[in-house]
N, C-alpha and C. Protein backbone atom coordinates (compact mmCIF):
# COMPACT_ATOMS: atom_id res chain seq x y z
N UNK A 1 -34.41 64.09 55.43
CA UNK A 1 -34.86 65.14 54.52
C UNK A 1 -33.66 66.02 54.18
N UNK A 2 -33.53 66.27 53.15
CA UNK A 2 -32.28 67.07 52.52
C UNK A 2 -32.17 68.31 52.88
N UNK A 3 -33.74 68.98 52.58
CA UNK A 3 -33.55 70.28 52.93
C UNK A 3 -34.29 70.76 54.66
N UNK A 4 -33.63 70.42 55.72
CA UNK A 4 -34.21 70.32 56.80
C UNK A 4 -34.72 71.61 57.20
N UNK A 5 -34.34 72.55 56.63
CA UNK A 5 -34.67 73.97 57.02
C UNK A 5 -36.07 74.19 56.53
N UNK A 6 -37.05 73.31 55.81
CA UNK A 6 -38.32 73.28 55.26
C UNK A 6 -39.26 72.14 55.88
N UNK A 7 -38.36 71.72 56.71
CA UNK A 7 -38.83 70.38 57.76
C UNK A 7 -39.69 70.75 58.59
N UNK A 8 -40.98 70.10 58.76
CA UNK A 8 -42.25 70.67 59.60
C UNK A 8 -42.09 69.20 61.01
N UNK A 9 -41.64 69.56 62.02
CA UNK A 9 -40.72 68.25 62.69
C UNK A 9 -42.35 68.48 64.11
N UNK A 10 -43.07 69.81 64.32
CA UNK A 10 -43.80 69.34 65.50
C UNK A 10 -45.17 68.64 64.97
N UNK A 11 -45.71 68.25 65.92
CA UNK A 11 -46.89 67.16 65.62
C UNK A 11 -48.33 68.46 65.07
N UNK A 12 -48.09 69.49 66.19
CA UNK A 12 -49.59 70.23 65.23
C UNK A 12 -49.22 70.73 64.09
N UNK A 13 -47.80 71.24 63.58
CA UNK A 13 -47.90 71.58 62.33
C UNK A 13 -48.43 70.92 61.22
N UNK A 14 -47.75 69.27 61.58
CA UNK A 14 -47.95 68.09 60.81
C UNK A 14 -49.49 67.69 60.54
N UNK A 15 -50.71 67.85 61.92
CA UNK A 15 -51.44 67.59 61.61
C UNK A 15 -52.13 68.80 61.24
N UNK A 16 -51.83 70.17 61.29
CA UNK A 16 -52.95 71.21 60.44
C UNK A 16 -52.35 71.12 58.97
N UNK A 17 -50.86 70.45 58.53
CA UNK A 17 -51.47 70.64 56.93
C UNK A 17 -52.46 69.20 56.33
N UNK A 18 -52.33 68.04 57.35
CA UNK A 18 -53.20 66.85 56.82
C UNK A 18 -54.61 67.74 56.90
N UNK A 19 -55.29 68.39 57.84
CA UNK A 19 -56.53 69.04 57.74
C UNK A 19 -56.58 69.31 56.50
N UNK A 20 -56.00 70.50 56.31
CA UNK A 20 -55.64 71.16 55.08
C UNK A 20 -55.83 70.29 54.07
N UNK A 21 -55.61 69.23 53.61
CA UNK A 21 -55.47 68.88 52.42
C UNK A 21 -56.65 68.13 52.24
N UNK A 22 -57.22 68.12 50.91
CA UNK A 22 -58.68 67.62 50.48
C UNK A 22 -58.26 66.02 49.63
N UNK A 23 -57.23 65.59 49.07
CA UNK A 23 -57.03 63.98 49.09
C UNK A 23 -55.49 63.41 49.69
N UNK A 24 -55.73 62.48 49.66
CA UNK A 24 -54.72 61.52 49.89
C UNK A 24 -54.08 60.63 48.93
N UNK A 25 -53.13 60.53 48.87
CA UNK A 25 -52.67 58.89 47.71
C UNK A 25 -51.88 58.17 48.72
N UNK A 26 -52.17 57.27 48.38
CA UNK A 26 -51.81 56.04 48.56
C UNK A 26 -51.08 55.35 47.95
N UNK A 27 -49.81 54.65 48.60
CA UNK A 27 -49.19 53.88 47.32
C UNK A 27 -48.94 52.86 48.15
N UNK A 28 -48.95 51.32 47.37
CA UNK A 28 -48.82 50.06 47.67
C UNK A 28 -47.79 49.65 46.59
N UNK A 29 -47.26 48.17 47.13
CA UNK A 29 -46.72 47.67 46.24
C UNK A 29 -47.22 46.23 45.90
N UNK A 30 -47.79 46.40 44.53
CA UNK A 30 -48.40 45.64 43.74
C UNK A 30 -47.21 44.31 43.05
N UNK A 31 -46.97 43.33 43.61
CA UNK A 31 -45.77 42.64 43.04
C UNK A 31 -44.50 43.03 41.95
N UNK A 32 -44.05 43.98 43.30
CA UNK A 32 -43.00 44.79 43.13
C UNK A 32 -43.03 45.82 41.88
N UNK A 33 -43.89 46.48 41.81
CA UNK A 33 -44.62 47.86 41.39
C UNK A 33 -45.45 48.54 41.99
N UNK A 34 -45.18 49.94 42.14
CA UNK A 34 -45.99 50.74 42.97
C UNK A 34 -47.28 51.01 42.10
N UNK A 35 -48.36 50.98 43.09
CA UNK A 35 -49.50 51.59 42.49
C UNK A 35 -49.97 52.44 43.79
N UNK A 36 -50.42 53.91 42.81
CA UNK A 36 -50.88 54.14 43.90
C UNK A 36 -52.18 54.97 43.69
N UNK A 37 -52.85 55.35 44.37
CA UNK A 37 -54.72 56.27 43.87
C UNK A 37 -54.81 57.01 45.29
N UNK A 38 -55.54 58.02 44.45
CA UNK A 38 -55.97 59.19 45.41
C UNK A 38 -57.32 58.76 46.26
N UNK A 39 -57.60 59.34 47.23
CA UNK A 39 -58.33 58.59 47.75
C UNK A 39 -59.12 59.93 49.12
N UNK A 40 -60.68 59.66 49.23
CA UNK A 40 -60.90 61.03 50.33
C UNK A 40 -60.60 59.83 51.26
N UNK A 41 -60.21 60.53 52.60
CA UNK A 41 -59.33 60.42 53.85
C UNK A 41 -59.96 60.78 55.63
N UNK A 42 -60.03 59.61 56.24
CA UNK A 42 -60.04 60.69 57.80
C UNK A 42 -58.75 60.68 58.69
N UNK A 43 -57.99 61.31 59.42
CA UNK A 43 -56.73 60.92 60.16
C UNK A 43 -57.21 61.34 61.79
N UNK A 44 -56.61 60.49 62.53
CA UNK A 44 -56.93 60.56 63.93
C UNK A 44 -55.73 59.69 64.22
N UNK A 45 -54.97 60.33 65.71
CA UNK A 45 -53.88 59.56 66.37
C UNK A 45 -53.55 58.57 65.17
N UNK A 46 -52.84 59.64 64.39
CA UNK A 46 -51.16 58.94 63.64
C UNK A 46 -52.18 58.14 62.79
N UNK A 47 -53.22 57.70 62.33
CA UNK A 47 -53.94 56.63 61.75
C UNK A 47 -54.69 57.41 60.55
N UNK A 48 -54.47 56.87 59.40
CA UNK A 48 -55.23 57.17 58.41
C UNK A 48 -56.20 55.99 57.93
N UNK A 49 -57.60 57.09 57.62
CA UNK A 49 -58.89 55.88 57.11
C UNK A 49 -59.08 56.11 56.03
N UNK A 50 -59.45 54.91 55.61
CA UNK A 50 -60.08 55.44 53.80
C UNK A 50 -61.42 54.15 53.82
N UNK A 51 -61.86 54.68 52.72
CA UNK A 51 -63.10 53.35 52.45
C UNK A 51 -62.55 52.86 50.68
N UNK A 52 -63.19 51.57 50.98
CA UNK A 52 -63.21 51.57 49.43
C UNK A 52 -64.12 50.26 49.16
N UNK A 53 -64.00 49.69 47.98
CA UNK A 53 -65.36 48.28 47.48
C UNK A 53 -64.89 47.67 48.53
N UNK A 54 -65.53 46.70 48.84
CA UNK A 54 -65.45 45.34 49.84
C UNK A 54 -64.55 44.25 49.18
N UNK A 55 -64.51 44.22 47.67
CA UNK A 55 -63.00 43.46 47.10
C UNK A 55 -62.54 44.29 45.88
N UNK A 56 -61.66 43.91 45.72
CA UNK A 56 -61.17 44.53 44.72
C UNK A 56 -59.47 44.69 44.66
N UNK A 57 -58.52 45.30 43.97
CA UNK A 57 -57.37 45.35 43.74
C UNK A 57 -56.22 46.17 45.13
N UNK A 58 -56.92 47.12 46.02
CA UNK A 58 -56.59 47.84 47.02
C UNK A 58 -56.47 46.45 47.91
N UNK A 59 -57.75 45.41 48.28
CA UNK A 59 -57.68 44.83 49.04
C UNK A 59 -57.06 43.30 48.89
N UNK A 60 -56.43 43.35 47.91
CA UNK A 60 -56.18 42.03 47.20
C UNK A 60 -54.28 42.08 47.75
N UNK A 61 -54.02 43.26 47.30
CA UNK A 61 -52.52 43.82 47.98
C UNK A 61 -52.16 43.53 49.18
N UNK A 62 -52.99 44.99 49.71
CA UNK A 62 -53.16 44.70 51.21
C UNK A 62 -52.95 43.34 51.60
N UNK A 63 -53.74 42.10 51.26
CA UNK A 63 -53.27 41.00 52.16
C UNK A 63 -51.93 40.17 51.89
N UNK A 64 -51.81 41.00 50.70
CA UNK A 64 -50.03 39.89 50.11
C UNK A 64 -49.49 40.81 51.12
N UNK A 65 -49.17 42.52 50.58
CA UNK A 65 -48.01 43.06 51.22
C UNK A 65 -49.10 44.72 51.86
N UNK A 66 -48.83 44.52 53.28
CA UNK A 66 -49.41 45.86 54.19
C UNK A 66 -48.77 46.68 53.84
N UNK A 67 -47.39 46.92 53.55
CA UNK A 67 -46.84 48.00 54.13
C UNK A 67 -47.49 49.09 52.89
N UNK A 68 -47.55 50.41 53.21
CA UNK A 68 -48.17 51.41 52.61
C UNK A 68 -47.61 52.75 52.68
N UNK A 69 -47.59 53.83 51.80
CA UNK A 69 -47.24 55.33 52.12
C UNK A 69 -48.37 56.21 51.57
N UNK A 70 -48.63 57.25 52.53
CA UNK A 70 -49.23 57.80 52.03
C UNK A 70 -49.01 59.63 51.90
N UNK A 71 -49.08 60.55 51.38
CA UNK A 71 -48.59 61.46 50.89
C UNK A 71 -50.10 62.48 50.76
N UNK A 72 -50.18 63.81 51.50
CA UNK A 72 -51.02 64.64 51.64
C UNK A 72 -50.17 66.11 51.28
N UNK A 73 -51.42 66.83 50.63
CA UNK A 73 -51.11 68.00 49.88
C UNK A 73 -51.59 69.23 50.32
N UNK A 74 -51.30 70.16 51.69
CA UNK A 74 -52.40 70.88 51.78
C UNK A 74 -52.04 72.44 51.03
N UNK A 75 -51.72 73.38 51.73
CA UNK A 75 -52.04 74.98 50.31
C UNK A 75 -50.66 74.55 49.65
N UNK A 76 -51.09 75.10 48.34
CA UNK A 76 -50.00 75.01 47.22
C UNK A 76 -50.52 76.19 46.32
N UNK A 77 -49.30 77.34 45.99
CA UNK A 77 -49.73 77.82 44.84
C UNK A 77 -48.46 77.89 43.98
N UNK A 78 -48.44 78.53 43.06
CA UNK A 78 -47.47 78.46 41.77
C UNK A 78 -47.40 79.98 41.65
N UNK A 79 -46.32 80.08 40.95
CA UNK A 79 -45.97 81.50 40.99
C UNK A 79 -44.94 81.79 39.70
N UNK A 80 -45.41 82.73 38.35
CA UNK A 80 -45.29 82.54 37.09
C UNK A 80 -44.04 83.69 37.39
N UNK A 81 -43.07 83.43 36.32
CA UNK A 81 -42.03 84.53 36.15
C UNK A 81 -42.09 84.51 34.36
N UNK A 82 -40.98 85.41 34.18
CA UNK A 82 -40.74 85.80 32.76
C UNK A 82 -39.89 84.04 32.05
N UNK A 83 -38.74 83.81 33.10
CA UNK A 83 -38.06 82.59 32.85
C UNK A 83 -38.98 81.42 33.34
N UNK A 84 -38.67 80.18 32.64
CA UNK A 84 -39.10 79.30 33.16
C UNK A 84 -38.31 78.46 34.66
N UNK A 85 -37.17 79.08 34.58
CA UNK A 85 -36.33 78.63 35.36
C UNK A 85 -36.68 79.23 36.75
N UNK A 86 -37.22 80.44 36.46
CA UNK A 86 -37.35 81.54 37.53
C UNK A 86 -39.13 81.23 38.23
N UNK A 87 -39.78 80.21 37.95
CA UNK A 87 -41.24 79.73 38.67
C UNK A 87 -40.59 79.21 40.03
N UNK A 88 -41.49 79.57 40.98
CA UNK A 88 -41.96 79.25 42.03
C UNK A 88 -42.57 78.48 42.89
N UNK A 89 -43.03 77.92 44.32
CA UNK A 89 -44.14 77.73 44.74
C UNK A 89 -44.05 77.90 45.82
N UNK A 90 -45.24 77.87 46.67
CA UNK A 90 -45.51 77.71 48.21
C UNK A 90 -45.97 76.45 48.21
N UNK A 91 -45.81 75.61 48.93
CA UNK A 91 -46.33 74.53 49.30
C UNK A 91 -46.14 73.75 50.87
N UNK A 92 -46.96 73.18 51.41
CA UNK A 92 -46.73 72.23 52.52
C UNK A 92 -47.44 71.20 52.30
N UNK A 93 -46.30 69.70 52.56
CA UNK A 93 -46.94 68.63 52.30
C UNK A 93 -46.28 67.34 53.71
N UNK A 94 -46.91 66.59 53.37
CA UNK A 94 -46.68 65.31 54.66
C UNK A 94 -46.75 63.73 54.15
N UNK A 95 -45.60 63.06 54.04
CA UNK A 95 -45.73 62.02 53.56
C UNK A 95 -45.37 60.87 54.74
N UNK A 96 -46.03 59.81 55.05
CA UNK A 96 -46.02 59.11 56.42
C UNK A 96 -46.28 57.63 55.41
N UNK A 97 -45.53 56.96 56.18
CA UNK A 97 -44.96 55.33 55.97
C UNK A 97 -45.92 54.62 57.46
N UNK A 98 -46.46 53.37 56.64
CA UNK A 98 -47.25 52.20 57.91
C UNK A 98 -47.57 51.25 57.30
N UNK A 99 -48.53 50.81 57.89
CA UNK A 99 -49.24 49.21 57.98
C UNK A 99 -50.62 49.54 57.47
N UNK A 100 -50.98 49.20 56.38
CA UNK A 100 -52.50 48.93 56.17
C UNK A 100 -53.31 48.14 56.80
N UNK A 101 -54.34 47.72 57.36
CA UNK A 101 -55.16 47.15 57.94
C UNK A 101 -56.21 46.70 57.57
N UNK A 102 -57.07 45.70 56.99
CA UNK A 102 -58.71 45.84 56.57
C UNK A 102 -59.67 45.53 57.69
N UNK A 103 -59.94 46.98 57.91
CA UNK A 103 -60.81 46.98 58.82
C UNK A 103 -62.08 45.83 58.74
N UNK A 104 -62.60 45.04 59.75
CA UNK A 104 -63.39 43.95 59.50
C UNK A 104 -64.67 44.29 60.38
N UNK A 105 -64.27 44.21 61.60
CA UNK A 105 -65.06 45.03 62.48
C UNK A 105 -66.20 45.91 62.38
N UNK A 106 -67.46 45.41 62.55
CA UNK A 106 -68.43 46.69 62.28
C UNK A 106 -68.54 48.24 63.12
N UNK A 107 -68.57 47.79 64.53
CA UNK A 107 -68.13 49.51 65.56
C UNK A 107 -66.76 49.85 64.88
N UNK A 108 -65.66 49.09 64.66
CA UNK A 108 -64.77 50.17 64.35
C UNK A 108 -64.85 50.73 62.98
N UNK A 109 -65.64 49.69 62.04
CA UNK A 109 -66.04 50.50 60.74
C UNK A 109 -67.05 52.14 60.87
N UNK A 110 -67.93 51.90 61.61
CA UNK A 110 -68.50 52.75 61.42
C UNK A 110 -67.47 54.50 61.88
N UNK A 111 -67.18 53.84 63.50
CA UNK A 111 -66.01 54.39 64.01
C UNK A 111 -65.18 55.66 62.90
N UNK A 112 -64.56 54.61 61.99
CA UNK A 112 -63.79 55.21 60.96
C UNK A 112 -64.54 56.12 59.95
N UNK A 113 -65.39 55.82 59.52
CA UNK A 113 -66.72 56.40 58.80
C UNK A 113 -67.21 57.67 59.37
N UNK A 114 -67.19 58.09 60.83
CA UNK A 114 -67.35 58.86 61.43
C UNK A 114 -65.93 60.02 60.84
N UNK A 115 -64.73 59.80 61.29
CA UNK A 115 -63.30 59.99 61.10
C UNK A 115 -63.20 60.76 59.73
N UNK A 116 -63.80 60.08 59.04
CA UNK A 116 -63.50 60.16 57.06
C UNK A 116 -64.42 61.66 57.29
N UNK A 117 -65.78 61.53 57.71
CA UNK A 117 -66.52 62.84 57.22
C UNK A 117 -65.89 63.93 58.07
N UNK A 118 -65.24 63.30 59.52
CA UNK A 118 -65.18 64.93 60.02
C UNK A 118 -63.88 65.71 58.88
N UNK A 119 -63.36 64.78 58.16
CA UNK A 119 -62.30 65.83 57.54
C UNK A 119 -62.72 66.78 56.32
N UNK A 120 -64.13 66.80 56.29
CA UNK A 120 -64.58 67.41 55.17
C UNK A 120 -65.47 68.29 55.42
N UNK A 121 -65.93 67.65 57.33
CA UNK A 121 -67.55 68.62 57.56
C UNK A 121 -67.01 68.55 58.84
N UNK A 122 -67.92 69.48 59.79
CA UNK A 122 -67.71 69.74 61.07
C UNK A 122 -68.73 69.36 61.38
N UNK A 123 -69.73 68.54 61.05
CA UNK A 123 -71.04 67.92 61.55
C UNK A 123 -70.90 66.48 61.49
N UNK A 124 -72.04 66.87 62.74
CA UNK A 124 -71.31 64.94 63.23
C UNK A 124 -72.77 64.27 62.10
N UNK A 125 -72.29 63.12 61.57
CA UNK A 125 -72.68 61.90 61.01
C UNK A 125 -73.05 60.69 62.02
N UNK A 126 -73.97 59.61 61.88
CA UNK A 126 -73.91 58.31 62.16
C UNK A 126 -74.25 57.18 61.00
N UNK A 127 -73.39 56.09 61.29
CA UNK A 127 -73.48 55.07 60.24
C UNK A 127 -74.18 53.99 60.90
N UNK A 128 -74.84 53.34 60.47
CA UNK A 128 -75.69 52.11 60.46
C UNK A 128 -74.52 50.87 60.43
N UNK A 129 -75.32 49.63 60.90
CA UNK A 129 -74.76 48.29 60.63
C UNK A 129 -74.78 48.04 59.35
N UNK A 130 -75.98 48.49 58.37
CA UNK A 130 -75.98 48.50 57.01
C UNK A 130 -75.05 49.30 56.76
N UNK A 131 -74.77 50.40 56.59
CA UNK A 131 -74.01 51.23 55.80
C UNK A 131 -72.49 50.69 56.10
N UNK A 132 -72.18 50.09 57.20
CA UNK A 132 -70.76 49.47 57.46
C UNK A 132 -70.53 48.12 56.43
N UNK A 133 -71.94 47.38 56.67
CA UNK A 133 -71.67 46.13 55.87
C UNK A 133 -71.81 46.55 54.10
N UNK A 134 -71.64 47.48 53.57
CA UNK A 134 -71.70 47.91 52.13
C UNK A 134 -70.31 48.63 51.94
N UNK A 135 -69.42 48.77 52.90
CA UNK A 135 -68.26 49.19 52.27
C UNK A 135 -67.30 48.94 52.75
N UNK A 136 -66.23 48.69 52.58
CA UNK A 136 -65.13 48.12 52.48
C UNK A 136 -64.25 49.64 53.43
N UNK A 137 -63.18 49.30 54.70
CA UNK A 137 -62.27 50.43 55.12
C UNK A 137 -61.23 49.84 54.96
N UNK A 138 -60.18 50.51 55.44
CA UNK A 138 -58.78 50.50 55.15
C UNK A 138 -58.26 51.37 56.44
N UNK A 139 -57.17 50.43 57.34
CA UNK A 139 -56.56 52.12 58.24
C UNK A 139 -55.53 51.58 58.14
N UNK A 140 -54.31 52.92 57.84
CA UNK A 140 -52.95 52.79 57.96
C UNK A 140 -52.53 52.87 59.02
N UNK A 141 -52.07 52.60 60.28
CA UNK A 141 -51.74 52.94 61.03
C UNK A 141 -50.21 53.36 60.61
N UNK A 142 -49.85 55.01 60.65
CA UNK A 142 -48.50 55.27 60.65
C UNK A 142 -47.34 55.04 61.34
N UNK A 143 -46.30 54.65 61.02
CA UNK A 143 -44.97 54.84 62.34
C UNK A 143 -44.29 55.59 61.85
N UNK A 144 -44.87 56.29 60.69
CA UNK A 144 -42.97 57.55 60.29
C UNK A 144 -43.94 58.42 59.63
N UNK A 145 -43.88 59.83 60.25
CA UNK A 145 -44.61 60.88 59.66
C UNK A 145 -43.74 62.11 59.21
N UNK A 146 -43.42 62.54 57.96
CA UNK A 146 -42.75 63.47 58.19
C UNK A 146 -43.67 64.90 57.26
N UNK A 147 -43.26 65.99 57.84
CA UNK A 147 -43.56 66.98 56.90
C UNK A 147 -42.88 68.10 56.24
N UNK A 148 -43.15 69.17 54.96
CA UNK A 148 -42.40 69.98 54.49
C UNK A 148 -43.10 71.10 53.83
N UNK A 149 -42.31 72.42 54.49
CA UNK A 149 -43.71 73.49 54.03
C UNK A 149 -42.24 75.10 53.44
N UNK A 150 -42.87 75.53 52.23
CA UNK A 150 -42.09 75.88 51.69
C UNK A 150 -43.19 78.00 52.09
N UNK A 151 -42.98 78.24 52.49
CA UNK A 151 -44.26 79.82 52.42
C UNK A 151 -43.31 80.74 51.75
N UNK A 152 -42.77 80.93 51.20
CA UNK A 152 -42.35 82.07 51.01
C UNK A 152 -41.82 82.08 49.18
N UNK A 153 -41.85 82.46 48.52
CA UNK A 153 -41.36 82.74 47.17
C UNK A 153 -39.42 82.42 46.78
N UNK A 154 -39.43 82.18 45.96
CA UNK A 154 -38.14 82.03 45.57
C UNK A 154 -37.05 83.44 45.75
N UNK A 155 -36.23 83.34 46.25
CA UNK A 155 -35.23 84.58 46.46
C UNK A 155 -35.03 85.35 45.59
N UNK A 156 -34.73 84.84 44.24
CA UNK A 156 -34.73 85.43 42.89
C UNK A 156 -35.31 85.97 42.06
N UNK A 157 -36.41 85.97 42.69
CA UNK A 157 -37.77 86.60 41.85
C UNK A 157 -37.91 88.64 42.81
């Protein structure tokens, strides 16, 4: 990271801005083009979940090429000046490199399903064998997490 002095290097910082943030993107590489889509998210030990169709273009990748990044956004604001040169922001964000996975497994589908809602609700959910066999998961398991959190306004302003 270039600017290390904005480097969020301990593990709870890293994981209260993933809380923080309401999507995820995802980027794959689609025969050598990135694609990538936003996507709602659960994270637990270094592992990110997502759901998605049972086939389709996410999962078609996935089995050519795993490797994956994914990139979370949590507070951000903007901050207007007279210059355009002279705008602002606060922001903290976390972008982490891994392995996609298609989850196959029904306990660990549901498992994950559990994971996805707590990041949105603090009430516990249960999923069915049905509700596992109607959707399609995804877990990244991460090996490189890094983060970057900017709080304070531009000097110049």
């Amino acid at each position: 990271m270039r600017r290390t002095e904005l480097e969020v290097t301990d593990k709870t910082g890293i994981v209260k801005i993933i809380r923080r943030a309401r999507i995820c993107h995802v980027g794959l590489c689609d025969n050598g083009f990135p694609y990538v889509f936003p996507v709602n998210f659960g994270f637990r030990d270094d592992t990110v979940y997502i759901h998605c169709a049972l086939k389709g273009r996410k999962i078609d990748i996935i089995r050519k090429n795993p490797n994956a990044c994914v990139e979370f956004v949590g507070a951000h604001e903007i901050f207007r000046a007279e210059k355009g040169c002279d705008w602002s922001a606060t922001y903290e964000s976390v972008i982490g490199e891994g392995r996609a996975v298609i989850v196959e497994d029904s306990v660990e589908k549901r498992e994950a399903l559990k994971i996805l809602m707590s990041q949105y609700s603090d009430e516990s959910y249960e999923f069915g064998e049905k509700d596992a066999s109607r959707v399609g998961v995804i877990k990244i398991e991460l090996r490189n997490i890094t983060g970057k959190k900017s709080g304070k306004r531009d000097s110049s302003e």
